[in-house]
Protein backbone atom coordinates (compact mmCIF):
# COMPACT_ATOMS: atom_id res chain seq x y z
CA UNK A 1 3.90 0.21 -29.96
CA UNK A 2 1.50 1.33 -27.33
CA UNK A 3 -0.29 -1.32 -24.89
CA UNK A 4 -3.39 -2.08 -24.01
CA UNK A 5 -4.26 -0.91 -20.40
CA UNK A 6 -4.81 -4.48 -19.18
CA UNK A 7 -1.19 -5.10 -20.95
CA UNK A 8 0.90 -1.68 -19.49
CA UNK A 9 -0.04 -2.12 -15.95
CA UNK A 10 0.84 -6.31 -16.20
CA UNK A 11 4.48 -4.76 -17.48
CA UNK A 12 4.62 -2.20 -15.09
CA UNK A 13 3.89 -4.59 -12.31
CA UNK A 14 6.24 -7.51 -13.54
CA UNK A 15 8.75 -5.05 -14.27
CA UNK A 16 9.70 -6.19 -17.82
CA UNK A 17 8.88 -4.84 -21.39
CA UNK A 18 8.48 -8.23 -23.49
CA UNK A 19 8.64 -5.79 -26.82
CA UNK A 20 11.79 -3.83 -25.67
CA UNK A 21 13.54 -6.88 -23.64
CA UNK A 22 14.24 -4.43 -21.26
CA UNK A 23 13.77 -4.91 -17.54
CA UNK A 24 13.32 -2.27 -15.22
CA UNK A 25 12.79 -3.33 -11.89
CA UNK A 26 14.87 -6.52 -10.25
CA UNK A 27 11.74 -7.85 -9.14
CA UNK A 28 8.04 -7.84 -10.23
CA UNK A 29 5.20 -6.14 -7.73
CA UNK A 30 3.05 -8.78 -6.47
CA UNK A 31 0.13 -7.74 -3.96
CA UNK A 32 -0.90 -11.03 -3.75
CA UNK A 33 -2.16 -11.56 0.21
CA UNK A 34 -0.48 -14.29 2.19
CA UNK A 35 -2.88 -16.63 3.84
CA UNK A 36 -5.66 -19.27 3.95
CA UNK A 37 -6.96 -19.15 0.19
CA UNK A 38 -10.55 -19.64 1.38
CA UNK A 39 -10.80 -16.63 3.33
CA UNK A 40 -11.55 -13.41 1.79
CA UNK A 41 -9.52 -10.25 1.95
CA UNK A 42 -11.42 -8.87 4.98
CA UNK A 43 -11.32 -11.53 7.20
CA UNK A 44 -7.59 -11.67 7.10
CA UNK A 45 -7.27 -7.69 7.24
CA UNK A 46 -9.75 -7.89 10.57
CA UNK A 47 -7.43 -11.06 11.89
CA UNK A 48 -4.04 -9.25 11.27
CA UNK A 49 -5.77 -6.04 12.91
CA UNK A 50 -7.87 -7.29 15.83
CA UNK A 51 -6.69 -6.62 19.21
CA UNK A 52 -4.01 -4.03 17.43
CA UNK A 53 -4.11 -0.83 19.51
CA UNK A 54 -2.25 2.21 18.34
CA UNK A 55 -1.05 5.39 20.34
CA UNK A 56 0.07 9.16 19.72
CA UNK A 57 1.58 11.74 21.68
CA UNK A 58 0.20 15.39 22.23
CA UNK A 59 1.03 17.64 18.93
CA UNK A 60 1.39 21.52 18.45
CA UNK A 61 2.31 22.69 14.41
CA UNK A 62 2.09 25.84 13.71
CA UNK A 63 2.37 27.56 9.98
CA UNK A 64 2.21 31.13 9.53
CA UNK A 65 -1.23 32.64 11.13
CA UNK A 66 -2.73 28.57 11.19
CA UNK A 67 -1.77 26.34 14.43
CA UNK A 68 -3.31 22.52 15.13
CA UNK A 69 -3.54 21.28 18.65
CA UNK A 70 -4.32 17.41 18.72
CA UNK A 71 -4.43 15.94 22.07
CA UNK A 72 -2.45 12.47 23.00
CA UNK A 73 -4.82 9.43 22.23
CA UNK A 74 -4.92 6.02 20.94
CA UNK A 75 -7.05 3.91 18.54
């Protein structure tokens, strides 16, 4: 029997078709953020981000006739 959508993604994510009483994943998917529950979703992105600095080197790919060039930088 088919699902509602609501229905097939909750048994995709838990991993388990009640109809079938087959499981196929060991453990559900849960995207659930960690954290103070009385902050929203972007304050604790900009807390686990702030002050995070990121850095790459100097890059040269080429493919056929097309070449990139990206100079070493950081954000």
């Amino acid at each position: 029997m088919p699902f509602s959508v609501r229905e097939g993604i909750n048994i995709f994510l838990a991993g388990f078709i009640p109809t079938e009483n087959m499981r196929f994943r060991d453990e559900g998917l849960d995207f659930k953020v960690a954290g103070d529950s009385k902050k929203d979703t972007e304050e604790l992105v900009n807390e686990a981000f702030s002050g995070a600095e990121y850095s790459y080197p100097e890059l040269t790919k080429t493919l056929g006739d097309f070449k990139v060039h990206v100079e070493a930088g950081k954000f």
